[in-house]
Structure formats: structure tokens, C-alpha cells
Protein backbone atom coordinates (compact mmCIF):
# COMPACT_ATOMS: atom_id res chain seq x y z
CA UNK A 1 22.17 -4.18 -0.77
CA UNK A 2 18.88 -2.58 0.01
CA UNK A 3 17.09 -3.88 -2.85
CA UNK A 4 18.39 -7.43 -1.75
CA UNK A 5 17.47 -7.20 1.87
CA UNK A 6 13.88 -5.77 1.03
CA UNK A 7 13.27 -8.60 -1.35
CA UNK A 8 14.54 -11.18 1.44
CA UNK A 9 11.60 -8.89 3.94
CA UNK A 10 9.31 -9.07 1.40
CA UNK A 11 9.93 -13.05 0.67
CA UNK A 12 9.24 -13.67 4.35
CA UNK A 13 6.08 -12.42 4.42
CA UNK A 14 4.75 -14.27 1.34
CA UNK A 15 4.27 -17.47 3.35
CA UNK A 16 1.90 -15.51 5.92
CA UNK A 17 -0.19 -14.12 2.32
CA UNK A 18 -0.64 -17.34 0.71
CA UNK A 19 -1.61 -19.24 4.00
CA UNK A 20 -4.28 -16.27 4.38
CA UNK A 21 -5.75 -16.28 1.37
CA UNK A 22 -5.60 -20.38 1.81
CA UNK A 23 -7.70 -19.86 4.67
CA UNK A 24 -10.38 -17.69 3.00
CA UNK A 25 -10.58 -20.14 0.04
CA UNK A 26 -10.97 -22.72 2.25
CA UNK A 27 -13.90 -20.71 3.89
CA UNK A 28 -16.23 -20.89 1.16
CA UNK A 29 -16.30 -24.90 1.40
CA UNK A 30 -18.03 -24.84 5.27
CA UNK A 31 -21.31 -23.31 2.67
CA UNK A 32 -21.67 -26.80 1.28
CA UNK A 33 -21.20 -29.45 3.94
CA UNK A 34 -22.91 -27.50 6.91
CA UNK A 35 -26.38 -27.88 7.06
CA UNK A 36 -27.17 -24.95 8.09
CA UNK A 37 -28.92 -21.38 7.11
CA UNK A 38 -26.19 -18.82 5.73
CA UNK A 39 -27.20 -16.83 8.53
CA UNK A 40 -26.75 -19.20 11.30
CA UNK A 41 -23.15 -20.16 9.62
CA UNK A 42 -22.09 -16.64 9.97
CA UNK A 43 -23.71 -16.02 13.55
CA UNK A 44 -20.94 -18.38 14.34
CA UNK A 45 -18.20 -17.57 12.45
CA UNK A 46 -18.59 -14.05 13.42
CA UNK A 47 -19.03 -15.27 17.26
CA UNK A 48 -15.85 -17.25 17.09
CA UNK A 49 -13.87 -14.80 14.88
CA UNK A 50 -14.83 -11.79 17.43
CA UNK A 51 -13.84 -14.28 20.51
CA UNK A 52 -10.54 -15.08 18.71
CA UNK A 53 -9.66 -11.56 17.63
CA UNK A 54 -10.52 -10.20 21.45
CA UNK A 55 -8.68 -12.25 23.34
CA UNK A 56 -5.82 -11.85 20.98
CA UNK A 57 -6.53 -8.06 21.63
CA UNK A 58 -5.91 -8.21 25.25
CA UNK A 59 -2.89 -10.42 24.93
CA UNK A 60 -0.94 -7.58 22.96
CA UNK A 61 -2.95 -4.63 24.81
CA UNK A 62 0.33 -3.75 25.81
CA UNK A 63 1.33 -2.45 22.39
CA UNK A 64 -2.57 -1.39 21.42
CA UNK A 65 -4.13 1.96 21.99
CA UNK A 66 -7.81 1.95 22.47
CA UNK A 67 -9.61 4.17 19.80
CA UNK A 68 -12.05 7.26 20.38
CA UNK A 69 -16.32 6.16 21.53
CA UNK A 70 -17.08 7.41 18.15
CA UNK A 71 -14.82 4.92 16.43
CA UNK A 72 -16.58 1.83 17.84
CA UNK A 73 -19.71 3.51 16.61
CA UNK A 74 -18.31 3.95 12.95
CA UNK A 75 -16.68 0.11 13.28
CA UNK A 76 -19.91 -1.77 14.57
CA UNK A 77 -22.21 -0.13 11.54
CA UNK A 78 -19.67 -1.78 9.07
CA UNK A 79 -19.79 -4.87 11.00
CA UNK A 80 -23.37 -4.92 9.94
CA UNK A 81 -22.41 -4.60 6.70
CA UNK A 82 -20.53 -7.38 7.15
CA UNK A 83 -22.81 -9.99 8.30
CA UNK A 84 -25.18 -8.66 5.17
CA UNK A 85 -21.97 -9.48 3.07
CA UNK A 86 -21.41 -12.83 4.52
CA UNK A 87 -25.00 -13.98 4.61
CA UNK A 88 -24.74 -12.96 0.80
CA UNK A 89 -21.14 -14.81 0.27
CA UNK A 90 -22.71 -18.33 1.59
CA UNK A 91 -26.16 -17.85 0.36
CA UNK A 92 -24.48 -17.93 -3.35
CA UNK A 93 -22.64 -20.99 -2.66
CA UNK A 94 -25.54 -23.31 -1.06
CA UNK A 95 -27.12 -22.12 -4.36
CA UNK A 96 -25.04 -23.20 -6.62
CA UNK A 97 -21.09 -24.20 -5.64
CA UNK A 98 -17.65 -23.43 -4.37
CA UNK A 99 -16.34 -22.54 -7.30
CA UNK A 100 -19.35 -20.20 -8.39
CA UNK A 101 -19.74 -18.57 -5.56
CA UNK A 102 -15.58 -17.45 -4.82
CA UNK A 103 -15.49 -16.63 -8.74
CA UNK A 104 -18.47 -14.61 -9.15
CA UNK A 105 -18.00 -12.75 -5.74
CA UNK A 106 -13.98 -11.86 -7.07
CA UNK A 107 -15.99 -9.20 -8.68
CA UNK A 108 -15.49 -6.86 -6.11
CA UNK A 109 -12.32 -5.16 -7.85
CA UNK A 110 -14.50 -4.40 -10.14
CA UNK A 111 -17.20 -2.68 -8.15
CA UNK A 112 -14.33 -1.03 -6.25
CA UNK A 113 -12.96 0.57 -9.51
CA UNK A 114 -16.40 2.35 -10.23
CA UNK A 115 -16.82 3.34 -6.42
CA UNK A 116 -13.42 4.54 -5.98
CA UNK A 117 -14.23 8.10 -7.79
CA UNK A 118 -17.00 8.54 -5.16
CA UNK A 119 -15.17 7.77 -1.99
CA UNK A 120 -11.66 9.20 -2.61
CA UNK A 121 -12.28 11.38 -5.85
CA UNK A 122 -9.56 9.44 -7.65
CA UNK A 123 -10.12 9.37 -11.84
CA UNK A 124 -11.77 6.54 -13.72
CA UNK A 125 -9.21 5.49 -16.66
CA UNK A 126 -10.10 3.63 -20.00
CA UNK A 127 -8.25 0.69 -19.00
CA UNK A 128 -10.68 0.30 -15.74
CA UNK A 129 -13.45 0.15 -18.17
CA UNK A 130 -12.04 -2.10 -20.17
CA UNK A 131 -11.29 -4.41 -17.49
CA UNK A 132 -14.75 -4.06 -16.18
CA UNK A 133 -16.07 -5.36 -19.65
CA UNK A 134 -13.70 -8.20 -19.37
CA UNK A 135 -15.11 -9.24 -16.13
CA UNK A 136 -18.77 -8.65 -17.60
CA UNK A 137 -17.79 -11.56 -20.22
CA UNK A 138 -16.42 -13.62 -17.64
CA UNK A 139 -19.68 -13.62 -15.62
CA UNK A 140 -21.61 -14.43 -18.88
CA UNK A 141 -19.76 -17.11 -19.40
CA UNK A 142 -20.43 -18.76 -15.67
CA UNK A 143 -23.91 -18.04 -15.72
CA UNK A 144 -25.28 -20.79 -17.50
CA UNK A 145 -28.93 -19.23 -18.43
CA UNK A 146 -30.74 -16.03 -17.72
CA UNK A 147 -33.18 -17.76 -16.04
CA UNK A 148 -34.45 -16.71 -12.14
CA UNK A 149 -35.32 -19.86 -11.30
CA UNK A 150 -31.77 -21.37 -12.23
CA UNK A 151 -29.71 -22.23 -8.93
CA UNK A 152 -26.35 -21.58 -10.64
CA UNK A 153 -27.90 -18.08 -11.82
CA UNK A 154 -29.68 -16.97 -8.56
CA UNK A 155 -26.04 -18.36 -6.79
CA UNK A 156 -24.42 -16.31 -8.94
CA UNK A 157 -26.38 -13.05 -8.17
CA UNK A 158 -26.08 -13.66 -4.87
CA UNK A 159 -21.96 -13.98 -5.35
CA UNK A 160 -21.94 -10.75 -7.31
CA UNK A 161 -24.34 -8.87 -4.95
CA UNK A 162 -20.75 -11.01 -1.95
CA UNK A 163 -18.67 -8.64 -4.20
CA UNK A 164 -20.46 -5.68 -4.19
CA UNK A 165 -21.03 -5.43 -0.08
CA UNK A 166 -17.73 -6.29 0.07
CA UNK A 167 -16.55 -3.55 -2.28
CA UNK A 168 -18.52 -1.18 -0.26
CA UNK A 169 -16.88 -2.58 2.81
CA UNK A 170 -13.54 -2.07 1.95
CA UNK A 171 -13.66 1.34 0.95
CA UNK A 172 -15.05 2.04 4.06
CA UNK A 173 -12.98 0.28 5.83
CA UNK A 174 -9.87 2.30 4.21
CA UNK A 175 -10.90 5.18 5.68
CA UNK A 176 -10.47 3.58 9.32
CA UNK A 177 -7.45 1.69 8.59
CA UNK A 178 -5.39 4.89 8.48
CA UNK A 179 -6.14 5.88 12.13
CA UNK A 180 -7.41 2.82 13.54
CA UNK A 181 -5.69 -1.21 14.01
CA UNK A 182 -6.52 -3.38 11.67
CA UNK A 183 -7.01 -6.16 14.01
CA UNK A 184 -8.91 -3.66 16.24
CA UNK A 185 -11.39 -3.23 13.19
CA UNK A 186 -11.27 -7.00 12.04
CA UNK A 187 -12.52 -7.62 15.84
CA UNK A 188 -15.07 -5.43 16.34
CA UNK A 189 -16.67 -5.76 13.70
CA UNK A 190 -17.04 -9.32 13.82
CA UNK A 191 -18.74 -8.56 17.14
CA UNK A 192 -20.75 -6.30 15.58
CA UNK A 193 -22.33 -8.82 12.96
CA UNK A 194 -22.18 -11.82 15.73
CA UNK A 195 -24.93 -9.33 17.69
CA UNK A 196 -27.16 -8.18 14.05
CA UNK A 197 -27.55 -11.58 13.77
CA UNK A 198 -27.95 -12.66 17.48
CA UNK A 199 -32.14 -12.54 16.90
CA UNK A 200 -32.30 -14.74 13.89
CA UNK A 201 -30.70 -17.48 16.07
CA UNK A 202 -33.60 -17.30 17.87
CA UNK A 203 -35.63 -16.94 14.91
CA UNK A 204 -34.92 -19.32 12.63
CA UNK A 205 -35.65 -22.87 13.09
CA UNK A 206 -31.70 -24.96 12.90
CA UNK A 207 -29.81 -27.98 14.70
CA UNK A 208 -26.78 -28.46 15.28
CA UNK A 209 -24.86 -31.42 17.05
CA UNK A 210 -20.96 -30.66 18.81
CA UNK A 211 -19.38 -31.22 15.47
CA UNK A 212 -21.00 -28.68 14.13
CA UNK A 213 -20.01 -26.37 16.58
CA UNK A 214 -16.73 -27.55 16.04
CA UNK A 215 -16.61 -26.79 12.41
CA UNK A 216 -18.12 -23.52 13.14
CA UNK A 217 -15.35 -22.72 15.80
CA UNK A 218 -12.95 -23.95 13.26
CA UNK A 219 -14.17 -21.17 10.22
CA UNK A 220 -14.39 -18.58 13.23
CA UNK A 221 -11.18 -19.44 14.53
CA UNK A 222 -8.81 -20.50 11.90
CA UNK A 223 -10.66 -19.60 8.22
CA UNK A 224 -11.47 -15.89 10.06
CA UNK A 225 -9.38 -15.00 12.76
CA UNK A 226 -6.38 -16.37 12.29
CA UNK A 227 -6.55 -15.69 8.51
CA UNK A 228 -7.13 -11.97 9.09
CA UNK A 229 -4.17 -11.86 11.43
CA UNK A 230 -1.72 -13.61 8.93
CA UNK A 231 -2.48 -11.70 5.89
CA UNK A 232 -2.10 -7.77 8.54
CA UNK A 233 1.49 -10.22 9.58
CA UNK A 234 2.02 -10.52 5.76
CA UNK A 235 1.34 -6.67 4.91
CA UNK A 236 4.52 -5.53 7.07
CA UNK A 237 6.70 -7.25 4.68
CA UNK A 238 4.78 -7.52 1.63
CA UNK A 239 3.59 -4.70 -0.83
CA UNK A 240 0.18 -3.97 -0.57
CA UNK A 241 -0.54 -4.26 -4.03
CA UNK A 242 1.69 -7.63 -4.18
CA UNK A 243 -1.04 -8.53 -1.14
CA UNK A 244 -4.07 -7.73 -3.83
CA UNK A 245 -2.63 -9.74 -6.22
CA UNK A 246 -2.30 -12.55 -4.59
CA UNK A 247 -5.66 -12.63 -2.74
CA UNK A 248 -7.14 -12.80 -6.35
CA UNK A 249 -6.05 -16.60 -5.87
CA UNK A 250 -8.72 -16.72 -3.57
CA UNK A 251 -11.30 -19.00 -5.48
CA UNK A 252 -8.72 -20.24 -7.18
CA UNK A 253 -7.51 -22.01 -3.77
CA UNK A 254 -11.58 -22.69 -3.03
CA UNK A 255 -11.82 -24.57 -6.26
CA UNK A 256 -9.05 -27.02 -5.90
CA UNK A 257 -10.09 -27.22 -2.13
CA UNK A 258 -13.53 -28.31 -3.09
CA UNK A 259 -12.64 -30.54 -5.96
CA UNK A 260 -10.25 -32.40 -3.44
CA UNK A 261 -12.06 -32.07 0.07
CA UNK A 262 -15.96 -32.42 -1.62
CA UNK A 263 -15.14 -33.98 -4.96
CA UNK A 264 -16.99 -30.88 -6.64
CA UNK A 265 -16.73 -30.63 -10.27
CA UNK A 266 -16.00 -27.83 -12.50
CA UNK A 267 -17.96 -26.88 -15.56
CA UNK A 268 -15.71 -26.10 -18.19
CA UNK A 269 -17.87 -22.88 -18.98
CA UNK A 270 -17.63 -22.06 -15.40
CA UNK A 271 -13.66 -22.70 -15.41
CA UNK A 272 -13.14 -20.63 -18.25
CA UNK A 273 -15.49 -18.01 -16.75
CA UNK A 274 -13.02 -18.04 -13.99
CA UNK A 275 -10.03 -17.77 -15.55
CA UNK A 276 -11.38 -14.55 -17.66
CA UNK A 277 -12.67 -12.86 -14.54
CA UNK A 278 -9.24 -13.71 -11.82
CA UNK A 279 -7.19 -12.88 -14.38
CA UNK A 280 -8.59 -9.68 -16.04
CA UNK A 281 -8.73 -8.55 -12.19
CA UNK A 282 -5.14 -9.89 -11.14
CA UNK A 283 -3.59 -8.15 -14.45
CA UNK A 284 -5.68 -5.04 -13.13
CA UNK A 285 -4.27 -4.82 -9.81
CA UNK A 286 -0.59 -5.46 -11.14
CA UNK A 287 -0.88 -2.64 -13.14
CA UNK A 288 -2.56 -0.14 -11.09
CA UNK A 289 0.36 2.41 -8.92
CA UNK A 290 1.16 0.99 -5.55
């Protein structure tokens, strides 16, 4: 009777995952049709997001205890790192596409596997390894040539270099999570990277009409915000690790997105670059311990 009412919990909370990781897929595709510097697309998705998450903040207040000075200190230097990841996450798609960009920053696993040891003194096995040549083949396979001055390459660096930040990121983040609320640290540091990148609004020459604003309010909102919320919804139901798994569908979603929404094609290299590298990770993360 338990097992069946935890798999009926757990079943309910699978909608909330897969609409999340939707969400993020669908985030990668505002790098193509805005025209508009990586930087000034996540100035504003960060703005919105950080608006969102704060007001939704005060709404449940009621249930929320505020954290410790030092906290928001800690919270606002990985916001930072945020925006740097972000700036790197859309710089690799204007470079080269959708699809390149979610697959080649779905690294991170990867870069968390060798990291992990440092952080939380856990042991590297021989099956990380041997997943981290698998993804090494996969990446080979989606860069095209070894050339700088390719877009797909230099798109591609920039999408591994996404993974990496983000990596770094969530490791950090981990540490929080135990003590702190995940929306609390979702919010703030979205604030944090709205204000890092506050002067290069100023900075950097850009345009940009209502609609733009609107599509911008739309990735802070809805791609960001509301994403982040649905996926910590999903997490009370659903096993973390079940959670990984499916967030490796991430450019998965992203690619049929922007085949449908921006009729962008898929290199068959690229494709079966993809499947290598989402499913060595996926078969990872379904084997590693919950």
C-alpha cells in the first residue's frame, strides 16, 4: 500500500518536472530570434525572474523564514556566477544554434562528476570516467572542425564553458540548499546577476521596441521563474535523481522546440552527437545512488 501511494505522489509531480524542464528548453530559443547582446537578454531575464520570484516571496512570507546577513552575501556572489553562466549559455547559441548550444552545455554532469571529489570529498569511480570519455566523443562528433574561426566550434566552446559555470554553480549551490529555500536562492540570485549586469545596459549600444520587452518578461517570467518554481513543486513528490534524469531532456525539448517554432535544422552529426552525450549522461545519473 505504501509503495502504491508513493508511486501515485511521485506520478503527480512528474507533470510539474516535465513542464519545467519544457520551460528551460524552450529558453534557449529567445538566443536566436532576439536581437539582442547575450548580455542584455539576461539583464532582463534576470530582472524579470528576480521580480517574479520576489513578489512570489512575499506572497508566501507567511510560511518563509528570512536567512542570516551573511547568507545574502554567499547567495548574491553566486548570482554573479550566474549571469557569467547565462551570458555564456546564449553567447553559444547566437553562435551557432539551439540545438548546439542545449547539447554541448548538457555537459555539465560531466564537469560535476570531476568536481564532486573537491567539494564534498566523495570518490571518483571507473564508470564516471568512462562516461566522461563517452561524452568527449559526443562533443567530437558535434563539433564540426577544430577550427577557431568556425561559428559552430566557437558556439560550442562557449556551450561547454554554459556547462562548466553551471557545474560550478550547482555545487555551490548544494551547499545552501540544505539550510537555505530554494526559491529564496533562485530569487536572489537572479537579483544579484540583474545588478552585475545593470552597467553594461548602459554600456552597450542595443534597441529594443515593447515586444521585445515582452518576450524578455516572458523568459524572465515564465522560461525562469515560473520554471524554477515548478521543477522545487516537482521535487516534493519526485525523486531527486528521477528529477536529474529527466532534466537531461532539456535540449532534447530545445531541439524539437526550435525545429517547430524557428524551422532550425539538425545536422545529422550534430543529432547523433546529441544522442551520445544525453544519453551517456541520462544512463549516468540513473545509475548513480539516490
Amino acid at each position: 500500500m505504501r509503495y502504491g501511494s508513493s508511486v501515485k505522489r511521485q506520478a503527480g509531480g512528474l507533470p510539474a518536472i516535465h513542464a519545467a524542464v519544457l520551460l528551460f528548453g524552450l529558453a534557449g530559443l529567445f538566443g536566436r530570434f532576439l536581437a539582442l547582446p547575450p548580455v542584455i537578454i539576461v539583464l532582463g531575464r534576470t530582472f524579470f525572474a528576480g521580480l517574479a520570484l520576489g513578489l512570489l516571496l512575499v506572497v508566501i512570507r507567511s510560511q518563509f523564514v528570512w536567512p542570516a546577513k551573511g547568507d545574502f552575501v554567499k547567495t548574491g556572489l553566486l548570482g554573479a556566477l550566474l549571469a557569467i553562466h547565462w551570458v555564456g549559455f546564449f553567447q553559444a547559441i547566437q553562435l551557432s544554434s539551439v540545438a548546439v548550444g542545449l547539447i554541448t552545455f548538457s555537459t555539465f554532469p560531466l564537469f560535476v562528476t570531476f568536481l564532486e571529489p573537491f567539494f564534498f570529498k566523495h570518490a571518483l569511480r571507473f564508470k564516471d570516467v568512462l562516461t566522461a570519455v563517452t561524452v568527449v566523443c559526443g562533443l567530437i562528433l558535434v563539433v564540426p572542425t577544430l577550427d577557431s574561426a568556425d561559428h559552430v566550434t566557437q558556439g560550442a566552446c562557449w556551450g561547454v564553458f554554459a556547462g562548466f559555470t553551471f557545474a560550478v554553480l550547482s555545487l555551490l549551490n548544494r551547499r545552501l540548499v540544505v539550510r537555505l529555500d530554494p526559491l529564496f536562492l533562485a530569487a536572489v540570485e537572479n537579483v544579484a546577476a540583474c545588478l552585475c549586469l545593470l552597467p553594461f545596459g548602459f554600456m552597450l549600444p542595443w534597441q529594443a521596441d515593447p515586444v521585445t520587452f515582452l518576450w524578455l518578461a516572458v523568459l524572465g517570467v515564465f522560461c525562469t521563474a515560473l520554471a524554477h518554481a515548478l521543477f522545487i513543486s516537482g521535487l516534493q513528490t519526485v525523486r531527486a535523481q528521477l528529477a536529474s534524469i529527466i532534466a537531461g531532456l532539456e535540449p532534447v525539448y530545445g531541439t524539437l522546440l526550435a525545429f517547430v517554432l524557428l524551422s532550425e535544422k539538425l545536422a545529422l552529426r550534430t543529432m547523433a552527437g546529441g544522442v551520445v552525450i544525453v544519453g551517456a549522461v541520462m544512463l549516468a545519473t540513473y545509475r548513480r545512488k539516490p
